[in-house]
PDB file of N, CA and C in Angstrom:
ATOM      1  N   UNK A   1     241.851  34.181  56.548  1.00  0.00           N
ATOM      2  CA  UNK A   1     241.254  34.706  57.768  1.00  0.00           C
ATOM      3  C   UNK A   1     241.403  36.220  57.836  1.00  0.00           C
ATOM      4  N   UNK A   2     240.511  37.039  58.657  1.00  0.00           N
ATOM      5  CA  UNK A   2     240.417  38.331  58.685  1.00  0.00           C
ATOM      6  C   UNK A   2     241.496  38.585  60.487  1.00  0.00           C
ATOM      7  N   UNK A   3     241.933  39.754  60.097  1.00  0.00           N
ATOM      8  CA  UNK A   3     242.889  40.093  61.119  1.00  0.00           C
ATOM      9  C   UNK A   3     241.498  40.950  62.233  1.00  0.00           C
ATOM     10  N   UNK A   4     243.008  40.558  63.275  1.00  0.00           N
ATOM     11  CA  UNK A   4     241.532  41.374  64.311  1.00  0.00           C
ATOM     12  C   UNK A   4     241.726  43.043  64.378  1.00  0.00           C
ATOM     13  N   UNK A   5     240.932  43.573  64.761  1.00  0.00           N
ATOM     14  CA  UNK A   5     241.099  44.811  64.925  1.00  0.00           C
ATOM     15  C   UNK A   5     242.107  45.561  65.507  1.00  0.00           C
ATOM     16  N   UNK A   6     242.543  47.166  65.110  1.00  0.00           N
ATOM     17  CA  UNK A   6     244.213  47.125  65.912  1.00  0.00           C
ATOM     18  C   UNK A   6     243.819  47.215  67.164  1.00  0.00           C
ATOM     19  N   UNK A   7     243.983  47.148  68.179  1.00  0.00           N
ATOM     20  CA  UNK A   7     243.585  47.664  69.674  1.00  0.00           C
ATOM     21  C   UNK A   7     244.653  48.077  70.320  1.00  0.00           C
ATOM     22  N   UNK A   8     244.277  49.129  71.449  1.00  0.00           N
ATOM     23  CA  UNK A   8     245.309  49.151  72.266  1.00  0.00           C
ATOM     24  C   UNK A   8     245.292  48.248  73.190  1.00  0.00           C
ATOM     25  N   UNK A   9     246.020  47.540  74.124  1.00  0.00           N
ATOM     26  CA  UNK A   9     245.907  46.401  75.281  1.00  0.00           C
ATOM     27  C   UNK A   9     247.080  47.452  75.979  1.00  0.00           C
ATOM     28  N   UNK A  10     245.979  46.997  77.521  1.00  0.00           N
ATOM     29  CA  UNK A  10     246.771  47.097  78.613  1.00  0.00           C
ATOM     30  C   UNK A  10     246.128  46.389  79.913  1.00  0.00           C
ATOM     31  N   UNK A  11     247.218  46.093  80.722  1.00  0.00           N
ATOM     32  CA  UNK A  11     247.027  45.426  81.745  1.00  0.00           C
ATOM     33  C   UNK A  11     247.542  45.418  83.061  1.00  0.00           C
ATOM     34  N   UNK A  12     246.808  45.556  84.075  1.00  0.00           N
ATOM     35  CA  UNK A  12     247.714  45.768  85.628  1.00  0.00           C
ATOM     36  C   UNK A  12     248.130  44.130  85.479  1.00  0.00           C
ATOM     37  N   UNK A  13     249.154  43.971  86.351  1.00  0.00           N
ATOM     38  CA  UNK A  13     250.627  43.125  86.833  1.00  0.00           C
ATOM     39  C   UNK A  13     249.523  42.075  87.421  1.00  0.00           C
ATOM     40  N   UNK A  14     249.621  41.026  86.675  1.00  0.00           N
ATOM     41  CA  UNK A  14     249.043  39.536  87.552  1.00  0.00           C
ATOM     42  C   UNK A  14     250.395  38.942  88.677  1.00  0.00           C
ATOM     43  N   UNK A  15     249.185  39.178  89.947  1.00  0.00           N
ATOM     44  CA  UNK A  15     249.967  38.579  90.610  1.00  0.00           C
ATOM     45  C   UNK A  15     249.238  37.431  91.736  1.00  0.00           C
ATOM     46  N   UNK A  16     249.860  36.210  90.907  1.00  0.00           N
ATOM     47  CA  UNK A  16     249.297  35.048  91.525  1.00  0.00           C
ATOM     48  C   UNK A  16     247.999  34.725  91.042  1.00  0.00           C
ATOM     49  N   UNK A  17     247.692  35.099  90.404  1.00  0.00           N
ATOM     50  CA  UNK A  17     246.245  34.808  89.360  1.00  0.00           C
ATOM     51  C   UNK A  17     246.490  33.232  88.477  1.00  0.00           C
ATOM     52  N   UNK A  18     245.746  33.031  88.040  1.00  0.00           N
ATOM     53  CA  UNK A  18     246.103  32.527  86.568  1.00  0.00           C
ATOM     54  C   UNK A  18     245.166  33.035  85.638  1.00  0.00           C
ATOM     55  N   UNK A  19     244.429  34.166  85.600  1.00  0.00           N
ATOM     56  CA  UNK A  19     243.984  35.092  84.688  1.00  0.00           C
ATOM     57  C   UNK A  19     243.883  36.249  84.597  1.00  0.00           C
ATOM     58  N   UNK A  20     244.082  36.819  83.526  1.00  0.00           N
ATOM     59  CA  UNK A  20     244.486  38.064  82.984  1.00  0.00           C
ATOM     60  C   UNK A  20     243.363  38.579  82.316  1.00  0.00           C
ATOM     61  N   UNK A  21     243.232  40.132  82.708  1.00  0.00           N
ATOM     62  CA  UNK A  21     241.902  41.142  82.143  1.00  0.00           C
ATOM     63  C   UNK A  21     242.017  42.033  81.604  1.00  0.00           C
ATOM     64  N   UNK A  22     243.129  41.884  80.450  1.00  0.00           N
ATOM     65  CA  UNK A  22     243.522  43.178  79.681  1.00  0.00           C
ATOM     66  C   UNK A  22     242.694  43.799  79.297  1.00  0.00           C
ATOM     67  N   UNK A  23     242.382  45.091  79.144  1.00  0.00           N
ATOM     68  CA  UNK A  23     241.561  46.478  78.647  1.00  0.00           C
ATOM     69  C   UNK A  23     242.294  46.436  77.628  1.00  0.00           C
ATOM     70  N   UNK A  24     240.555  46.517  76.091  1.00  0.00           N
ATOM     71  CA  UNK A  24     241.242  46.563  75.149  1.00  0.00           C
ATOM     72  C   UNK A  24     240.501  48.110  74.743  1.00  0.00           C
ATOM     73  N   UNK A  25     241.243  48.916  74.239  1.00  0.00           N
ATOM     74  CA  UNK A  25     240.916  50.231  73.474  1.00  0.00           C
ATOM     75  C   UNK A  25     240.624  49.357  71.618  1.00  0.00           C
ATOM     76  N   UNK A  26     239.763  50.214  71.426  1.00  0.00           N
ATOM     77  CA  UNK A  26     239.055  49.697  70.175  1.00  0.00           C
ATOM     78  C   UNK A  26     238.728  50.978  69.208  1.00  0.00           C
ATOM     79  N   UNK A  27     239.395  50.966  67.896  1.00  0.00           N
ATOM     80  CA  UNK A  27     239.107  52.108  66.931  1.00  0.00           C
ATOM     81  C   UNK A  27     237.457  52.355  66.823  1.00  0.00           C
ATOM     82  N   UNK A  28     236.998  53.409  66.470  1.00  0.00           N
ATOM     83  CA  UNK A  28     235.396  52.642  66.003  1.00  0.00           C
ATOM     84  C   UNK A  28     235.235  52.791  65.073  1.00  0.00           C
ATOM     85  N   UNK A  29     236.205  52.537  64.069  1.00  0.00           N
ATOM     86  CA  UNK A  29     235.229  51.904  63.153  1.00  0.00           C
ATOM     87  C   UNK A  29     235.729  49.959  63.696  1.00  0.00           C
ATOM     88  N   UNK A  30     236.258  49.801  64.303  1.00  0.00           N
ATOM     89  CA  UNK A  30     235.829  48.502  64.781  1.00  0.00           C
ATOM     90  C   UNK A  30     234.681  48.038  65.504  1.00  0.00           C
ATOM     91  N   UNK A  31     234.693  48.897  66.587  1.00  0.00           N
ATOM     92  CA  UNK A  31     233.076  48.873  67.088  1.00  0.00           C
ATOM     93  C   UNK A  31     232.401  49.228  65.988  1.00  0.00           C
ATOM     94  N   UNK A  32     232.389  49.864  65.249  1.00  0.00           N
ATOM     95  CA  UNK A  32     231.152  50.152  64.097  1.00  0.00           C
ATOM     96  C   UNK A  32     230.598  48.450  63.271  1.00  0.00           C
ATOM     97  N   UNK A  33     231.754  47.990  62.776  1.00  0.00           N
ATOM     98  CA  UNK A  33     232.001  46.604  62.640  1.00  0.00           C
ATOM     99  C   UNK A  33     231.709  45.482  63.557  1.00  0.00           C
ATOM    100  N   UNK A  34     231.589  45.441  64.723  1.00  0.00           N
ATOM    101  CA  UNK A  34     231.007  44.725  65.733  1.00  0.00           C
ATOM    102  C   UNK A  34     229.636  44.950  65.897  1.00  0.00           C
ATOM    103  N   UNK A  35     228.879  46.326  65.605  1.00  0.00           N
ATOM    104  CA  UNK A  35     227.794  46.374  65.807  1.00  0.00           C
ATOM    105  C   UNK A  35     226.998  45.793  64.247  1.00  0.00           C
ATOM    106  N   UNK A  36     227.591  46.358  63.394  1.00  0.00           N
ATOM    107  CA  UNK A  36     226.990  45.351  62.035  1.00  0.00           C
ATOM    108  C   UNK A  36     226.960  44.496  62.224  1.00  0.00           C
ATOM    109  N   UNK A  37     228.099  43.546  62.579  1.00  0.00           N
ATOM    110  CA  UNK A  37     227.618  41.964  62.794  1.00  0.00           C
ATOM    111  C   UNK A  37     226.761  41.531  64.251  1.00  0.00           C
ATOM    112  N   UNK A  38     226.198  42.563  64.579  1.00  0.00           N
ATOM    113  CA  UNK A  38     225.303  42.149  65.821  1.00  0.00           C
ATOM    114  C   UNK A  38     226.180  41.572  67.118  1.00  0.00           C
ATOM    115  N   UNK A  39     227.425  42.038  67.410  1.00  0.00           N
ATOM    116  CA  UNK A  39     228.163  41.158  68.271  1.00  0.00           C
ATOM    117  C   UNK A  39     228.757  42.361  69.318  1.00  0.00           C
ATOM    118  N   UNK A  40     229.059  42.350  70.342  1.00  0.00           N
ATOM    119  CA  UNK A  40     229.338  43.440  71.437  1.00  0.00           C
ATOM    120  C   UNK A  40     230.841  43.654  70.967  1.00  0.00           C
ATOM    121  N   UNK A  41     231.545  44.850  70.880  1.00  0.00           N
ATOM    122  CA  UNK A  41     232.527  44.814  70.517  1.00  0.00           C
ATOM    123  C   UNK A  41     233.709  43.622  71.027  1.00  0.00           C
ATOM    124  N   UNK A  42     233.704  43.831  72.238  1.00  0.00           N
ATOM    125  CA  UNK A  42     234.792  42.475  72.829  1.00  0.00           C
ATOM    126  C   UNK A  42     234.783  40.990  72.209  1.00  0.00           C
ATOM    127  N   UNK A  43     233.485  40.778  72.224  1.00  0.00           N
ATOM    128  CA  UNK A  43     233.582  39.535  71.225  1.00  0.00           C
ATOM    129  C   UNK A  43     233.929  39.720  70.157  1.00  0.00           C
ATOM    130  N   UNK A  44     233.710  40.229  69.185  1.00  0.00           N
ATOM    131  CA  UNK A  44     234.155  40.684  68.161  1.00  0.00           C
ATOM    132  C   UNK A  44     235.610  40.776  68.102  1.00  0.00           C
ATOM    133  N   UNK A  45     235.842  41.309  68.590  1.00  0.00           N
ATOM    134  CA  UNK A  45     237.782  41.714  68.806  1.00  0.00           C
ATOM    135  C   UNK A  45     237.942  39.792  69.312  1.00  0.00           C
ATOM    136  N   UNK A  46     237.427  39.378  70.207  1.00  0.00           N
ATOM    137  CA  UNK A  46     237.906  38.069  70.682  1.00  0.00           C
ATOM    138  C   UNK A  46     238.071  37.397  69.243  1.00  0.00           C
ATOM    139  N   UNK A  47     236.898  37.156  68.736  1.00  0.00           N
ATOM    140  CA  UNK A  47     236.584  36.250  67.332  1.00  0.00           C
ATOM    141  C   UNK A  47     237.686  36.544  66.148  1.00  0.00           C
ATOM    142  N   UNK A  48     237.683  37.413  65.889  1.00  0.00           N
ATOM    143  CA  UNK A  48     238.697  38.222  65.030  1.00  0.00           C
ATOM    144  C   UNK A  48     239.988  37.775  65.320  1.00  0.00           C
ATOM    145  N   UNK A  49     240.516  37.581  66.475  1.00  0.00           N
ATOM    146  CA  UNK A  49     241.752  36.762  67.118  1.00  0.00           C
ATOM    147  C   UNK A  49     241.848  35.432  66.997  1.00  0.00           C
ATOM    148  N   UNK A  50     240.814  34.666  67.098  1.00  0.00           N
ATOM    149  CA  UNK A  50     240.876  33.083  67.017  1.00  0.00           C
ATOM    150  C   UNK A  50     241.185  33.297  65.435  1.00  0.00           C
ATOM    151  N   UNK A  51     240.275  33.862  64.922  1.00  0.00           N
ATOM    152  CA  UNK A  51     240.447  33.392  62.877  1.00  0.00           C
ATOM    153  C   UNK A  51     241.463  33.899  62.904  1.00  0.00           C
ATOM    154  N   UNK A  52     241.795  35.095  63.211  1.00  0.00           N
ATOM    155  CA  UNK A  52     243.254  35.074  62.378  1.00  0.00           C
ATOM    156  C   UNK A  52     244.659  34.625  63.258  1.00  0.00           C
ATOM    157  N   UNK A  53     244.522  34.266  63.975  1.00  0.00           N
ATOM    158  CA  UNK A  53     245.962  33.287  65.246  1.00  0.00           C
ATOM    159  C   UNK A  53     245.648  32.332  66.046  1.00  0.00           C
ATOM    160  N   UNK A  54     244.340  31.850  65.754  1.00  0.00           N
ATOM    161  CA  UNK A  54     244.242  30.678  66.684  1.00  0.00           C
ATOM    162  C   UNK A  54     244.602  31.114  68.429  1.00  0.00           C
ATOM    163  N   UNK A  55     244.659  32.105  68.553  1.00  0.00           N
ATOM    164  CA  UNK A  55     244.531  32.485  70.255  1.00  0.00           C
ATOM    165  C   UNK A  55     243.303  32.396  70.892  1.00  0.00           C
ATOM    166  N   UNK A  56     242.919  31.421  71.366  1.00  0.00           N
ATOM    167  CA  UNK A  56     241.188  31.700  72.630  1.00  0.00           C
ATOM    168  C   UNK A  56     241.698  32.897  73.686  1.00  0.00           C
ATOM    169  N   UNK A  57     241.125  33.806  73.506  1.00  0.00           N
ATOM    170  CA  UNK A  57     240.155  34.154  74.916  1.00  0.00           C
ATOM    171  C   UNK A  57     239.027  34.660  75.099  1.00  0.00           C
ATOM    172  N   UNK A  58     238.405  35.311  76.028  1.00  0.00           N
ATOM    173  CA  UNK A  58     237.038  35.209  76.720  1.00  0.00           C
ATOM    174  C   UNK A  58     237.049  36.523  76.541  1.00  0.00           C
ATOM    175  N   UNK A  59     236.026  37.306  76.143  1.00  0.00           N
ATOM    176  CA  UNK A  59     235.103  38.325  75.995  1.00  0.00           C
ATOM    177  C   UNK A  59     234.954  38.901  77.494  1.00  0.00           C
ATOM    178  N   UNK A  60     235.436  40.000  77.836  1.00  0.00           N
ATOM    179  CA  UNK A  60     235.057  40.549  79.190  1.00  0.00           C
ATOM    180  C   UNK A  60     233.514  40.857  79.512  1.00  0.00           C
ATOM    181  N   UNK A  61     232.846  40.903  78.691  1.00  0.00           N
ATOM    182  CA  UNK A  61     231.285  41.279  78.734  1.00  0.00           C
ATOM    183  C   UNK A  61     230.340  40.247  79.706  1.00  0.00           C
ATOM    184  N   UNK A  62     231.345  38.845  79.868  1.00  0.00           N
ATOM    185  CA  UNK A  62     230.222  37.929  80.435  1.00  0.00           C
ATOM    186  C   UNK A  62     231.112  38.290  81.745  1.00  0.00           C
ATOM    187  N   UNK A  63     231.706  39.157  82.609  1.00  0.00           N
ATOM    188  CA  UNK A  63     232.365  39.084  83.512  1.00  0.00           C
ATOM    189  C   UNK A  63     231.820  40.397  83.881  1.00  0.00           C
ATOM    190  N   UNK A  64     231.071  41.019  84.003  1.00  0.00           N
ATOM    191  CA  UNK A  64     230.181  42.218  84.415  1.00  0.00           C
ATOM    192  C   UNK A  64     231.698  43.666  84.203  1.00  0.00           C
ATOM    193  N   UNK A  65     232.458  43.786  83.214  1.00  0.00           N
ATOM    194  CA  UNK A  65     232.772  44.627  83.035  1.00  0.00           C
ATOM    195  C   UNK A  65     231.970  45.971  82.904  1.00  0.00           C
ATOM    196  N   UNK A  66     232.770  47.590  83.669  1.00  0.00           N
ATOM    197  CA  UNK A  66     232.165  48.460  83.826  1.00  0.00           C
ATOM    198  C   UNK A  66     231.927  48.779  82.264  1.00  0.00           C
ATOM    199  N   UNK A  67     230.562  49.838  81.810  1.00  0.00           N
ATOM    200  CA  UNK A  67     229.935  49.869  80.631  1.00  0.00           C
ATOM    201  C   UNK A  67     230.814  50.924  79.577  1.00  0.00           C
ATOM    202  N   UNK A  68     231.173  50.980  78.710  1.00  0.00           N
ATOM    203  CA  UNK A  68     232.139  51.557  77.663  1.00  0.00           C
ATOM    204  C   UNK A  68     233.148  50.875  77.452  1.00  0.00           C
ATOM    205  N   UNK A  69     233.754  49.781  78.424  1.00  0.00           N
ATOM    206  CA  UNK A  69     235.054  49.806  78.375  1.00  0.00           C
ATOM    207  C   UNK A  69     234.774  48.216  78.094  1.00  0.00           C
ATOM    208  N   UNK A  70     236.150  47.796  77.384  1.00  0.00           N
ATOM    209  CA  UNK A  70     235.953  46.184  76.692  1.00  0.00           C
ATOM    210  C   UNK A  70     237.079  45.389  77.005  1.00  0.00           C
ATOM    211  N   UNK A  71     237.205  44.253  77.751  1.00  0.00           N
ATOM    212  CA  UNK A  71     238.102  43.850  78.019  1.00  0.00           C
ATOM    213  C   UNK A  71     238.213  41.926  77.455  1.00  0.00           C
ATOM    214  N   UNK A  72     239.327  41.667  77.675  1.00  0.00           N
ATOM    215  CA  UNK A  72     239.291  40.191  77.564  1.00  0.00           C
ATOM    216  C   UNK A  72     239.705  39.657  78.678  1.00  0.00           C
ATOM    217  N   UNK A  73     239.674  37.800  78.660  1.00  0.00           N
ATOM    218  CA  UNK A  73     240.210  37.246  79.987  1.00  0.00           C
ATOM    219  C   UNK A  73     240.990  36.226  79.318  1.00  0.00           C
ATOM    220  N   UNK A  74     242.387  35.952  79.715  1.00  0.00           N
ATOM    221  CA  UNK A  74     243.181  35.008  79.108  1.00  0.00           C
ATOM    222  C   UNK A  74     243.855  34.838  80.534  1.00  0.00           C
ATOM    223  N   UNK A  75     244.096  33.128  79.529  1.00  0.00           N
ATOM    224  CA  UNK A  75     244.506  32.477  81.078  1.00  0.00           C
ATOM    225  C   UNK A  75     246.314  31.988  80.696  1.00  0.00           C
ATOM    226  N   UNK A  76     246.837  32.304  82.473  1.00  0.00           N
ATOM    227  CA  UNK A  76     248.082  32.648  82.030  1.00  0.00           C
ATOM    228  C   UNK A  76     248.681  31.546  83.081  1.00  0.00           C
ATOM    229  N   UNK A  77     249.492  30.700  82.184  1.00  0.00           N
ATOM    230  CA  UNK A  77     249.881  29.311  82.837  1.00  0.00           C
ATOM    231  C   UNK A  77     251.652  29.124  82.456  1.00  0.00           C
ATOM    232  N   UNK A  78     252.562  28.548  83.629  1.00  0.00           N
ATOM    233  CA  UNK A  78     253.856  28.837  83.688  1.00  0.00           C
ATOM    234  C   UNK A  78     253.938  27.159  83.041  1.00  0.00           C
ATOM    235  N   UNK A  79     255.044  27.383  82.215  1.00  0.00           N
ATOM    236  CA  UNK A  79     255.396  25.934  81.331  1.00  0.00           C
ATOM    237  C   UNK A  79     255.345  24.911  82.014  1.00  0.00           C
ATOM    238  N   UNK A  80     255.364  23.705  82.052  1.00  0.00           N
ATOM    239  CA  UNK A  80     255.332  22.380  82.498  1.00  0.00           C
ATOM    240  C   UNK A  80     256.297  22.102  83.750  1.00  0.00           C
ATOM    241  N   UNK A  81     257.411  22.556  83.088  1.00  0.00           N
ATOM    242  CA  UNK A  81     258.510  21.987  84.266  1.00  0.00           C
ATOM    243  C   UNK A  81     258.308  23.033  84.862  1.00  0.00           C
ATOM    244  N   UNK A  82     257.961  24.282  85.466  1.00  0.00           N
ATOM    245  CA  UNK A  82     257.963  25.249  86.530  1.00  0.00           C
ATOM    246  C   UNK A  82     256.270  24.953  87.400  1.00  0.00           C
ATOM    247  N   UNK A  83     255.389  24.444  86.981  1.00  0.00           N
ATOM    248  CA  UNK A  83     254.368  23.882  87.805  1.00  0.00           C
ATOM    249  C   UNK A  83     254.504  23.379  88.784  1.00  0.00           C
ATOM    250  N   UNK A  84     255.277  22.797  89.420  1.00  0.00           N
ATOM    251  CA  UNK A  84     255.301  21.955  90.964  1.00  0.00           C
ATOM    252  C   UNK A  84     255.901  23.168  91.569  1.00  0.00           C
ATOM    253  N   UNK A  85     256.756  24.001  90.998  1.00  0.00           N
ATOM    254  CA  UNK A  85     257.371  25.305  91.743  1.00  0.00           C
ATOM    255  C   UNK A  85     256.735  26.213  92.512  1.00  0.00           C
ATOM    256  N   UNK A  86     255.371  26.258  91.046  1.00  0.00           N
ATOM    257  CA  UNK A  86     254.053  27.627  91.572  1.00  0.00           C
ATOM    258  C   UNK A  86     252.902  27.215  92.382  1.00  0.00           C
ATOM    259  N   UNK A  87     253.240  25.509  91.483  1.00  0.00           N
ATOM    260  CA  UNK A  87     251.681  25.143  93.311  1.00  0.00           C
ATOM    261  C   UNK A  87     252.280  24.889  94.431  1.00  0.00           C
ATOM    262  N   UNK A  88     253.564  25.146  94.646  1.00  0.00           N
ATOM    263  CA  UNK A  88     253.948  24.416  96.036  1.00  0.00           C
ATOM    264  C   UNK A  88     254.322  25.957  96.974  1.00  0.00           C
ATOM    265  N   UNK A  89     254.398  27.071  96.106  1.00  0.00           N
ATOM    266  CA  UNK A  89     254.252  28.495  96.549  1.00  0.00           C
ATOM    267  C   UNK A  89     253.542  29.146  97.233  1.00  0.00           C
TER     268      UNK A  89
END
């Protein structure tokens, strides 16, 4: 599998969400590479993550992110036994 691109990630503090919209900074020649394969950079960076770690997440592009900037959406869930804790919160 091909590694994903380096990115920078950052993210404001989820609070009470269960999803997360990290801003990813992207070299270009990664975007350069996203645009060869015809794919918006974010997907690209997404795809690149599943092949090489098996991590899903979602491409910020279908979430009307503002234009330059590329984000993802991952969903952020507290282990098994702390669940009755956070829905009863």
């Amino acid at each position: 599998p091909s590694t994903p691109p380096a990115a920078q990630v950052s993210c404001n503090p989820v609070e009470g969400a269960l999803y997360a919209f990290p801003r990813i900074t992207l070299p270009a020649k990664a975007i350069e590479a996203a645009e060869k394969a015809g794919k918006s950079p974010d997907l690209y960076y997404c795809l690149q993550l599943l092949d090489a770690t098996g991590i899903v997440v979602v491409p910020g592009s279908g979430f009307g992110q503002a234009p330059g900037t590329f984000h993802f959406r991952t969903t952020i869930l507290p282990p098994p036994e702390k669940m009755q804790q956070v829905t009863s919160e």
